[in-house]
PDB file of N, CA and C in Angstrom:
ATOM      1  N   UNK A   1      18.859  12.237  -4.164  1.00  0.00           N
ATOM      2  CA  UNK A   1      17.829  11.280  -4.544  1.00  0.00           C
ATOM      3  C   UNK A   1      17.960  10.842  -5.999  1.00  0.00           C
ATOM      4  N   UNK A   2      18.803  11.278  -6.813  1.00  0.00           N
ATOM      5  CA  UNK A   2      19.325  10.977  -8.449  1.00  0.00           C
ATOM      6  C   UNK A   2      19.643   9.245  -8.570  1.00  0.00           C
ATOM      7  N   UNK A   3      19.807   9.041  -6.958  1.00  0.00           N
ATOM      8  CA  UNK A   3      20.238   7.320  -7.384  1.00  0.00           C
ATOM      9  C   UNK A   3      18.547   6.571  -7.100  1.00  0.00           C
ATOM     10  N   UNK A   4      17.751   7.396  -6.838  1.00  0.00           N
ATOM     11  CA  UNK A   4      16.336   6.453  -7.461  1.00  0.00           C
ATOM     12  C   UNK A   4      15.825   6.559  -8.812  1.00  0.00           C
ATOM     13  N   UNK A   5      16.396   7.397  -9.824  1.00  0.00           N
ATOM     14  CA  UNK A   5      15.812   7.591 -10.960  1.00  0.00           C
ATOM     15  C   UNK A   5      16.767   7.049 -12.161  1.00  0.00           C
ATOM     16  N   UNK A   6      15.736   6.202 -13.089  1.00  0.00           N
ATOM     17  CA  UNK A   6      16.280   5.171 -13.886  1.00  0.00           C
ATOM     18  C   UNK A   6      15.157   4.798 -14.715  1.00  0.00           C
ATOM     19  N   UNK A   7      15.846   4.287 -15.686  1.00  0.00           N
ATOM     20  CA  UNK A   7      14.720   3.629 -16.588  1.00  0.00           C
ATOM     21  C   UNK A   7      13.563   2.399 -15.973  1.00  0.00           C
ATOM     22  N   UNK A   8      12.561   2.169 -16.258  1.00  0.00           N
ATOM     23  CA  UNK A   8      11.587   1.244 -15.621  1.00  0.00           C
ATOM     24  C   UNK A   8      11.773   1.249 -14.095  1.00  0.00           C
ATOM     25  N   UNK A   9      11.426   2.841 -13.502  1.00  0.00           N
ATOM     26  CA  UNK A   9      11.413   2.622 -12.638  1.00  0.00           C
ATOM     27  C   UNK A   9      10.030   3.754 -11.890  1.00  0.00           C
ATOM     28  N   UNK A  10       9.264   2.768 -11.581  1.00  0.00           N
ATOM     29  CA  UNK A  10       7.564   3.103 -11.285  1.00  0.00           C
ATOM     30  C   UNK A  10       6.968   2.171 -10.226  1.00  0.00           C
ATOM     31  N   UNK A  11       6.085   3.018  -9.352  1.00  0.00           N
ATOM     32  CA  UNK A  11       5.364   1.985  -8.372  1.00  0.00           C
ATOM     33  C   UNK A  11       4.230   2.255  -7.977  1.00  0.00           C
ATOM     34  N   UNK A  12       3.400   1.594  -7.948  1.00  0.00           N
ATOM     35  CA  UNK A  12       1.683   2.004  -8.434  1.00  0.00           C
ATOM     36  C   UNK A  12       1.395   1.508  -7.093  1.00  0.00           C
ATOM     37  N   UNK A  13       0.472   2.355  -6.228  1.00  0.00           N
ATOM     38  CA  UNK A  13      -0.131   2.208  -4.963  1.00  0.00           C
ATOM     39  C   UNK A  13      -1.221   2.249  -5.164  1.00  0.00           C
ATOM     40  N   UNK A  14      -2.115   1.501  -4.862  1.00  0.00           N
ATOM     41  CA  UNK A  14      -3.628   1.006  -5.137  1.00  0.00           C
ATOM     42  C   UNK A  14      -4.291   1.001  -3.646  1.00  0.00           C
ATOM     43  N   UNK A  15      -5.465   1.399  -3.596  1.00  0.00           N
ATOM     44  CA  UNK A  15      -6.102   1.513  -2.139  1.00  0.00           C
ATOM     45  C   UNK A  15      -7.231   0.352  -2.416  1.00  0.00           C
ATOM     46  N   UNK A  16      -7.369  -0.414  -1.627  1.00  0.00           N
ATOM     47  CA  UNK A  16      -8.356  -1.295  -2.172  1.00  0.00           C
ATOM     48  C   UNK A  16      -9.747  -1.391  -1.619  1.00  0.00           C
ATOM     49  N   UNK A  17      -9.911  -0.215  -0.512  1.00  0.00           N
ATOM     50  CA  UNK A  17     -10.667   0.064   0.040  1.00  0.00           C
ATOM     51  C   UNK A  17     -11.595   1.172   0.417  1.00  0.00           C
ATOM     52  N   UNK A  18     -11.041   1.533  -1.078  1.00  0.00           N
ATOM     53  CA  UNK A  18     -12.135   2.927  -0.906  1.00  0.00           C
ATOM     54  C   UNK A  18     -13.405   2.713  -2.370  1.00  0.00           C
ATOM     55  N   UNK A  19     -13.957   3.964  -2.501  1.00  0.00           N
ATOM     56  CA  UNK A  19     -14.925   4.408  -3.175  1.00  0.00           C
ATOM     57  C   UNK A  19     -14.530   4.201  -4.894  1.00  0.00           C
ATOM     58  N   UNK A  20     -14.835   3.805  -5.825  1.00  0.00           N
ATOM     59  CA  UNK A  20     -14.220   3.852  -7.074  1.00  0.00           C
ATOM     60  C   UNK A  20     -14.088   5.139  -7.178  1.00  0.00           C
ATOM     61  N   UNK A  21     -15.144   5.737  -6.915  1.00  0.00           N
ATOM     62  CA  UNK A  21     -14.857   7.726  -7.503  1.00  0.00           C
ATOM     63  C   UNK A  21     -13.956   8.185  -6.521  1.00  0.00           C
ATOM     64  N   UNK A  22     -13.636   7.796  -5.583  1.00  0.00           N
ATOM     65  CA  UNK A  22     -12.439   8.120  -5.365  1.00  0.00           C
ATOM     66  C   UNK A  22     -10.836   8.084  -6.177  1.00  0.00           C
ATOM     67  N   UNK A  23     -10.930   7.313  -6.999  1.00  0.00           N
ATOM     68  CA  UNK A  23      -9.571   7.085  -7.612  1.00  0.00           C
ATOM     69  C   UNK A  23      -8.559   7.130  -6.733  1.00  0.00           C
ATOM     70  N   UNK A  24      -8.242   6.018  -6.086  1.00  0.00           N
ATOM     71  CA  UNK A  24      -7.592   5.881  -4.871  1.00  0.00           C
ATOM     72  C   UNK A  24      -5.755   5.424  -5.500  1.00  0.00           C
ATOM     73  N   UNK A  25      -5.482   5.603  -6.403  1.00  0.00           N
ATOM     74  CA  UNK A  25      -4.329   5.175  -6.951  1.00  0.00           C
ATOM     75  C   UNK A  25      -3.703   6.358  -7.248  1.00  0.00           C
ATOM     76  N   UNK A  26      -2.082   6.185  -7.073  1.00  0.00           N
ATOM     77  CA  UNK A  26      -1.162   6.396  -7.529  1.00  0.00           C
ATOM     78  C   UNK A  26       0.039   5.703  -7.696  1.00  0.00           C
ATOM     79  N   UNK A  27       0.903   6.579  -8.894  1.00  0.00           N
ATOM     80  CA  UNK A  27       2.290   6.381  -9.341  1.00  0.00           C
ATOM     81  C   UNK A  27       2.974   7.124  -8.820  1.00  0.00           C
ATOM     82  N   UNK A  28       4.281   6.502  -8.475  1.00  0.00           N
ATOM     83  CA  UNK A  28       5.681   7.061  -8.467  1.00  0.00           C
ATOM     84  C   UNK A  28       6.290   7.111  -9.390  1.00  0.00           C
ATOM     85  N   UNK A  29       6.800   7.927 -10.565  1.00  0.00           N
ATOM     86  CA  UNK A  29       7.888   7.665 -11.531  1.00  0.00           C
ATOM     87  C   UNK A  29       8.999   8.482 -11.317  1.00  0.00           C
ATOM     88  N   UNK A  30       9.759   7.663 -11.616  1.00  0.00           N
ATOM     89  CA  UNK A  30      11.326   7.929 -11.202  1.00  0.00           C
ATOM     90  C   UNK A  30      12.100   7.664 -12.407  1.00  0.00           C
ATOM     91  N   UNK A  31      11.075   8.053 -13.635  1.00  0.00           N
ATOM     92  CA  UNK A  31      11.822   7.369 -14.859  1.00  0.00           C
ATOM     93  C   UNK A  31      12.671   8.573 -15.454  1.00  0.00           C
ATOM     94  N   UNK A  32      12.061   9.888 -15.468  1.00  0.00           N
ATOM     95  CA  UNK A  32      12.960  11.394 -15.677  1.00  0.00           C
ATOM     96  C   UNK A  32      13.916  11.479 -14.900  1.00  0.00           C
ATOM     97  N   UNK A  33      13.936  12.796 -14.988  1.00  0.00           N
ATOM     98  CA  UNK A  33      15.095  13.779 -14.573  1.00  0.00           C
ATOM     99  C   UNK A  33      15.197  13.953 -13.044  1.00  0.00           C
ATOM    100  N   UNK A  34      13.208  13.900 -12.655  1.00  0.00           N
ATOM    101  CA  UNK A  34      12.813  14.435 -11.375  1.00  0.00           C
ATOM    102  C   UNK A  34      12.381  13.278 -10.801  1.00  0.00           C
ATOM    103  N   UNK A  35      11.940  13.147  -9.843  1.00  0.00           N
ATOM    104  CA  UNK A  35      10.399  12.160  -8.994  1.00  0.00           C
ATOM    105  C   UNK A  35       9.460  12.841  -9.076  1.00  0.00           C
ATOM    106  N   UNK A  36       8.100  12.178 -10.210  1.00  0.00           N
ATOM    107  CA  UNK A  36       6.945  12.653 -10.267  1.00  0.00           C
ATOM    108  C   UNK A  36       5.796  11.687  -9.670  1.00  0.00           C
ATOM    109  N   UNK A  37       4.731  12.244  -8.969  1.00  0.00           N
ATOM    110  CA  UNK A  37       3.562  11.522  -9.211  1.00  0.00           C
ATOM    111  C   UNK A  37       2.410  11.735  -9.553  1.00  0.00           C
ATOM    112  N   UNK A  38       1.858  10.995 -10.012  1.00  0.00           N
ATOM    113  CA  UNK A  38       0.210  10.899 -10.467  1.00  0.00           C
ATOM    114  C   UNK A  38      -0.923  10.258  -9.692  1.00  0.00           C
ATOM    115  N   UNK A  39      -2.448  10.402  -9.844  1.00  0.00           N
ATOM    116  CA  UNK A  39      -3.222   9.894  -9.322  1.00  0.00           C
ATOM    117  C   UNK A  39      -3.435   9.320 -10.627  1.00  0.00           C
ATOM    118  N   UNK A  40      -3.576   7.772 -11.169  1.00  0.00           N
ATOM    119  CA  UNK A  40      -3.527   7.273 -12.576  1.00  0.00           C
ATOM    120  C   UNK A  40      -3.849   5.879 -11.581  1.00  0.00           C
ATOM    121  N   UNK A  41      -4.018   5.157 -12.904  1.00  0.00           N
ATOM    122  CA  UNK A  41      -4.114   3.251 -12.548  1.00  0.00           C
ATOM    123  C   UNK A  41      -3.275   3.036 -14.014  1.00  0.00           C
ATOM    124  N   UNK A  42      -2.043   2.716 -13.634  1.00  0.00           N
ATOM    125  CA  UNK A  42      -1.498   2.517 -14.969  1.00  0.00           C
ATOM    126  C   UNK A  42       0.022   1.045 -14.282  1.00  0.00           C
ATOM    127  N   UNK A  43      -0.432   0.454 -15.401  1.00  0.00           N
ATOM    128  CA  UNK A  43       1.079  -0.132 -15.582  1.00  0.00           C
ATOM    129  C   UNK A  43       2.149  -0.056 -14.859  1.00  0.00           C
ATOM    130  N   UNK A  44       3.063  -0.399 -13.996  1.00  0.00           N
ATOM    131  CA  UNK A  44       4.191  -0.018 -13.356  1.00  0.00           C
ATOM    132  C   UNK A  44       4.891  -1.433 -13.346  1.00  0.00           C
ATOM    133  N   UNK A  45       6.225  -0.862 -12.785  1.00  0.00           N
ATOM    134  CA  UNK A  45       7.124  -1.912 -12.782  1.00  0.00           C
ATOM    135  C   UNK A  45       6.958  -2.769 -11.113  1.00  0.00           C
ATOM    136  N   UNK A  46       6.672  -1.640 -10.659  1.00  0.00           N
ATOM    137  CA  UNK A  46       5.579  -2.618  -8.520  1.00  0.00           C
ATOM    138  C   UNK A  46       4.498  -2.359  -8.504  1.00  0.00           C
ATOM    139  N   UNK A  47       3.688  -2.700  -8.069  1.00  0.00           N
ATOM    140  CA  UNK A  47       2.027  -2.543  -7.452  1.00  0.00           C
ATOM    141  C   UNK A  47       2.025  -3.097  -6.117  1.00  0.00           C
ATOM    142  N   UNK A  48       1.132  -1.809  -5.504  1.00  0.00           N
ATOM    143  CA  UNK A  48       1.590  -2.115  -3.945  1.00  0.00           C
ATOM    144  C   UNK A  48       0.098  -2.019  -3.805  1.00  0.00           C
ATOM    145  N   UNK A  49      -1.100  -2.975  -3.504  1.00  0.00           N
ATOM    146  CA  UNK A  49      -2.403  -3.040  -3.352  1.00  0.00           C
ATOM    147  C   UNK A  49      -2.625  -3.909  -1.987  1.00  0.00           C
ATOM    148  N   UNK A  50      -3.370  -2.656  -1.054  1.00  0.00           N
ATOM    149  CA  UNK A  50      -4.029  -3.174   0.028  1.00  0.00           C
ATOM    150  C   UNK A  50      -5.253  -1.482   0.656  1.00  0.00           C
ATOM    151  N   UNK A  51      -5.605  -2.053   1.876  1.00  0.00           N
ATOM    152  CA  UNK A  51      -6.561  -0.930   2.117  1.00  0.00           C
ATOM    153  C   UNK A  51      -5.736   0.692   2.327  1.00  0.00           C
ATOM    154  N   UNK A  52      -6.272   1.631   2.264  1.00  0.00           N
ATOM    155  CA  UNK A  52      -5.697   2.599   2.473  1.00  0.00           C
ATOM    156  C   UNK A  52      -5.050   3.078   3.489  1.00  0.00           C
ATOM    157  N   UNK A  53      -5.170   2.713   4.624  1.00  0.00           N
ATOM    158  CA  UNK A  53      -4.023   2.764   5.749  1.00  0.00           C
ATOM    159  C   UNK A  53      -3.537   2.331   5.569  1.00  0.00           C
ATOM    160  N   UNK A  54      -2.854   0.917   5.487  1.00  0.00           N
ATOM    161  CA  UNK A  54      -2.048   0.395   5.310  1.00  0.00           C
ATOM    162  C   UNK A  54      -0.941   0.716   4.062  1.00  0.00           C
ATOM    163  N   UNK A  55      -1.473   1.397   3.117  1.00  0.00           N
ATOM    164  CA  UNK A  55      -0.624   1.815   2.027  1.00  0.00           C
ATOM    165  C   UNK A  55       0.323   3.113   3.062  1.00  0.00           C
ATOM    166  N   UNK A  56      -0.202   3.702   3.664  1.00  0.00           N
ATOM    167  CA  UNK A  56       0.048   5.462   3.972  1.00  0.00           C
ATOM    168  C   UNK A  56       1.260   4.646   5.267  1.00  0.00           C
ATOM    169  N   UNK A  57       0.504   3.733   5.950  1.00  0.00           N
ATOM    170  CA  UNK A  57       1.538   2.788   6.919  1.00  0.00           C
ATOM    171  C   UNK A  57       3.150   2.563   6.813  1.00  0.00           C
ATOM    172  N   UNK A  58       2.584   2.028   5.377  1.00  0.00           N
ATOM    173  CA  UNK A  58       3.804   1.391   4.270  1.00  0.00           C
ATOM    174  C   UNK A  58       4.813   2.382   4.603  1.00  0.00           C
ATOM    175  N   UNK A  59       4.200   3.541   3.538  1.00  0.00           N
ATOM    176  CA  UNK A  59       5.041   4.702   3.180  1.00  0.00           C
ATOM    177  C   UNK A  59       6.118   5.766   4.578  1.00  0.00           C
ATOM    178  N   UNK A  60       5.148   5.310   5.019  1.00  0.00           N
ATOM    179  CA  UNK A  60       5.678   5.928   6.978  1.00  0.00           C
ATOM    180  C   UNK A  60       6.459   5.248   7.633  1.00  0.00           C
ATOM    181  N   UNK A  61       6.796   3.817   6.627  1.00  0.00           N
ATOM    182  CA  UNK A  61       7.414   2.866   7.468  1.00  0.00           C
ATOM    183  C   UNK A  61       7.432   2.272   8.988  1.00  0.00           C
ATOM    184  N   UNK A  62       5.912   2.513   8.754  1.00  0.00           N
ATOM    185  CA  UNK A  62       5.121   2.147  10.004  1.00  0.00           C
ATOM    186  C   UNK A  62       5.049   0.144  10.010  1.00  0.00           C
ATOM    187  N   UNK A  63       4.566   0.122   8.942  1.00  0.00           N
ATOM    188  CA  UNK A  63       4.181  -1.537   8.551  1.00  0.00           C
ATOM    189  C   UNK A  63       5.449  -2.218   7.397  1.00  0.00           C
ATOM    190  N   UNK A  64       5.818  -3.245   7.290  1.00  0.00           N
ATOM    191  CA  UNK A  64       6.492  -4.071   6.418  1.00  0.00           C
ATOM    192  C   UNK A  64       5.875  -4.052   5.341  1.00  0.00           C
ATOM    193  N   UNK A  65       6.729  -4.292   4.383  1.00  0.00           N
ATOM    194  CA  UNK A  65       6.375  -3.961   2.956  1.00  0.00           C
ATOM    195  C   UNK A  65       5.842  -5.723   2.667  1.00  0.00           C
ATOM    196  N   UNK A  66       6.382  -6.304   3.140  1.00  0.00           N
ATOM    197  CA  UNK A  66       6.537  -7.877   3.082  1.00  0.00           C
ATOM    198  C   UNK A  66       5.650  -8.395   4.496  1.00  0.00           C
ATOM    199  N   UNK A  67       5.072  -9.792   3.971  1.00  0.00           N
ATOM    200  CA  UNK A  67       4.485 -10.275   5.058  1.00  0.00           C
ATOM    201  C   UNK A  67       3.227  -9.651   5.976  1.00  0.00           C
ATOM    202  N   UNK A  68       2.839  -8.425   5.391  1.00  0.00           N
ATOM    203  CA  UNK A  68       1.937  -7.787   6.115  1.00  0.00           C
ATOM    204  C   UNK A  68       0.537  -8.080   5.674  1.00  0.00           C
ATOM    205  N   UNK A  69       0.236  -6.358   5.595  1.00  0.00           N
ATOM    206  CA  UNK A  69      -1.664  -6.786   4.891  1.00  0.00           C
ATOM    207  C   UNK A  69      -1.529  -6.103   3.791  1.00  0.00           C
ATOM    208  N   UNK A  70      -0.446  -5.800   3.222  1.00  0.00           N
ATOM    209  CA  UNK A  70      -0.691  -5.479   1.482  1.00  0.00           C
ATOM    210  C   UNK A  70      -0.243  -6.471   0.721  1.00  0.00           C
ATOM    211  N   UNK A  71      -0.468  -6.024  -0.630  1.00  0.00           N
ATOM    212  CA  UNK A  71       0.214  -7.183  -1.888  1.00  0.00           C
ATOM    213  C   UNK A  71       1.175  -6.483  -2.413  1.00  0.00           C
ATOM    214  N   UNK A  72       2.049  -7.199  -3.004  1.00  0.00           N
ATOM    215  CA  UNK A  72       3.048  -6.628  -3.889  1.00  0.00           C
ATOM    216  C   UNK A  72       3.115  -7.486  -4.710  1.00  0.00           C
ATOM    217  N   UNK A  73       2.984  -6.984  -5.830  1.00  0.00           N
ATOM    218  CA  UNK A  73       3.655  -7.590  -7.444  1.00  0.00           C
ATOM    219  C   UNK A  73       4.441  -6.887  -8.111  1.00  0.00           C
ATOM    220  N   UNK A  74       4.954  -7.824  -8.817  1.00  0.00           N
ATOM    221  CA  UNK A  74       6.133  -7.078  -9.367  1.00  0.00           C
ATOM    222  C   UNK A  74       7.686  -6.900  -9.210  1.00  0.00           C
ATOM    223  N   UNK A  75       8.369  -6.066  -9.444  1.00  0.00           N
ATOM    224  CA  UNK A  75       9.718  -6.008  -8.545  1.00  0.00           C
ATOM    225  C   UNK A  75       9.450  -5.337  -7.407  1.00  0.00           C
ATOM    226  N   UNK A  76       9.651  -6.345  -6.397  1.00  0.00           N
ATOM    227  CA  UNK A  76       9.702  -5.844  -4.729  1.00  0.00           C
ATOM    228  C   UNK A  76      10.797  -5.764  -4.628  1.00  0.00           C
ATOM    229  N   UNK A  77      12.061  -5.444  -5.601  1.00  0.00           N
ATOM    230  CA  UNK A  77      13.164  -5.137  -4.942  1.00  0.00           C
ATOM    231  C   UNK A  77      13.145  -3.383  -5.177  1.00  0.00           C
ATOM    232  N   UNK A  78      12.569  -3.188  -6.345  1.00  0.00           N
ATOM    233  CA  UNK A  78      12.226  -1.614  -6.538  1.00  0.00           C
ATOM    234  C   UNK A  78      11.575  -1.274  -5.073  1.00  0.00           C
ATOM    235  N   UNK A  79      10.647  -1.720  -4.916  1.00  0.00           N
ATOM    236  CA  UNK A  79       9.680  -0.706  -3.579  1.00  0.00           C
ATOM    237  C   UNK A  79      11.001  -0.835  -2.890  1.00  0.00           C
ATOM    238  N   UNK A  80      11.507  -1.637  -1.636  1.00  0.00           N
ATOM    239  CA  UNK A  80      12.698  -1.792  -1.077  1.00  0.00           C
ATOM    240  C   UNK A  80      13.712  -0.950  -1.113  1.00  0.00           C
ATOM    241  N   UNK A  81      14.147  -0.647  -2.457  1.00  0.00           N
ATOM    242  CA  UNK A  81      15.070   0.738  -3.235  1.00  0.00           C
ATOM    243  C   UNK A  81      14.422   1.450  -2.477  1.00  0.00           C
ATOM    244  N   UNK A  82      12.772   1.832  -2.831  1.00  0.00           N
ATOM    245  CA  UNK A  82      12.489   3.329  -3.350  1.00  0.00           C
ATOM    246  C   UNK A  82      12.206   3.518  -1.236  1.00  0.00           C
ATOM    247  N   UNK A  83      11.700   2.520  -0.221  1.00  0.00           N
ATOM    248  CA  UNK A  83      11.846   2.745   0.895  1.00  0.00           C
ATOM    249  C   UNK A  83      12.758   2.858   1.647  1.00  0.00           C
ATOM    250  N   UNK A  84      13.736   2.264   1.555  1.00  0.00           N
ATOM    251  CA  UNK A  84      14.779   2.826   2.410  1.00  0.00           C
ATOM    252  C   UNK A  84      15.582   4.271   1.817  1.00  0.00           C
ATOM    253  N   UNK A  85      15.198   5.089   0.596  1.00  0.00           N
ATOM    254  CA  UNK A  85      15.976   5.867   0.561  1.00  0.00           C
ATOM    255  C   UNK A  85      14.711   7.252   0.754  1.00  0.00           C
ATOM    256  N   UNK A  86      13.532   6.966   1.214  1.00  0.00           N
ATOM    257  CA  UNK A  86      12.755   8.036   0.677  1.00  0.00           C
ATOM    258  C   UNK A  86      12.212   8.361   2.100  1.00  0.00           C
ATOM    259  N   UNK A  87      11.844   9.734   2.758  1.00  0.00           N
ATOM    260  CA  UNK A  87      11.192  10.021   4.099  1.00  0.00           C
ATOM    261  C   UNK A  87       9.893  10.669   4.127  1.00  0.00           C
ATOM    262  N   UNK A  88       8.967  10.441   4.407  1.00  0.00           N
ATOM    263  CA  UNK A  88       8.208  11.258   4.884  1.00  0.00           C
ATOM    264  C   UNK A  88       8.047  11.458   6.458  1.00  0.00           C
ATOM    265  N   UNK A  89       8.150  12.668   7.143  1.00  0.00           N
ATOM    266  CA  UNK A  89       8.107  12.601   8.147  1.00  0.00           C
ATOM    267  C   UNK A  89       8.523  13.939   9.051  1.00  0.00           C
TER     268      UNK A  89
END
């Protein structure tokens, strides 16, 4: 997994459908040594904002990253990178 980690390389998942006290966000950074994440609302190089299934969808490669019911800003060629090389499952 060393070929996802690089400089400016971060992707902020936003739930847009929950509770504020929830803090429904996180980061991926892939900018170290390792893959870390955070529950943060910060800056990234993607932002992937839609309701919370659909984020967890995303990630399961259940739903399209494109054309679906989330947003993406940013470099959508990063998310793209960071999905086809990453599994949960």
């Amino acid at each position: 997994m060393r070929e996802l980690l690089g400089p400016g390389r971060t992707l902020h998942f936003h739930a847009t459908d929950t509770a504020p006290e929830a803090h429904a966000e996180w980061v991926v950074d892939l900018t170290g040594e390792v893959i870390a994440w955070r529950r943060a609302h910060e800056k990234a190089a993607v932002a992937v904002r839609g309701p919370l299934t659909e984020l967890l969808l995303l990630v399961y490669k259940r739903r399209p990253a494109h054309g679906g019911t989330v947003e993406v800003l940013g470099d959508a060629k990063l998310l793209d990178f960071w999905l086809e090389r990453v599994s949960f499952g």
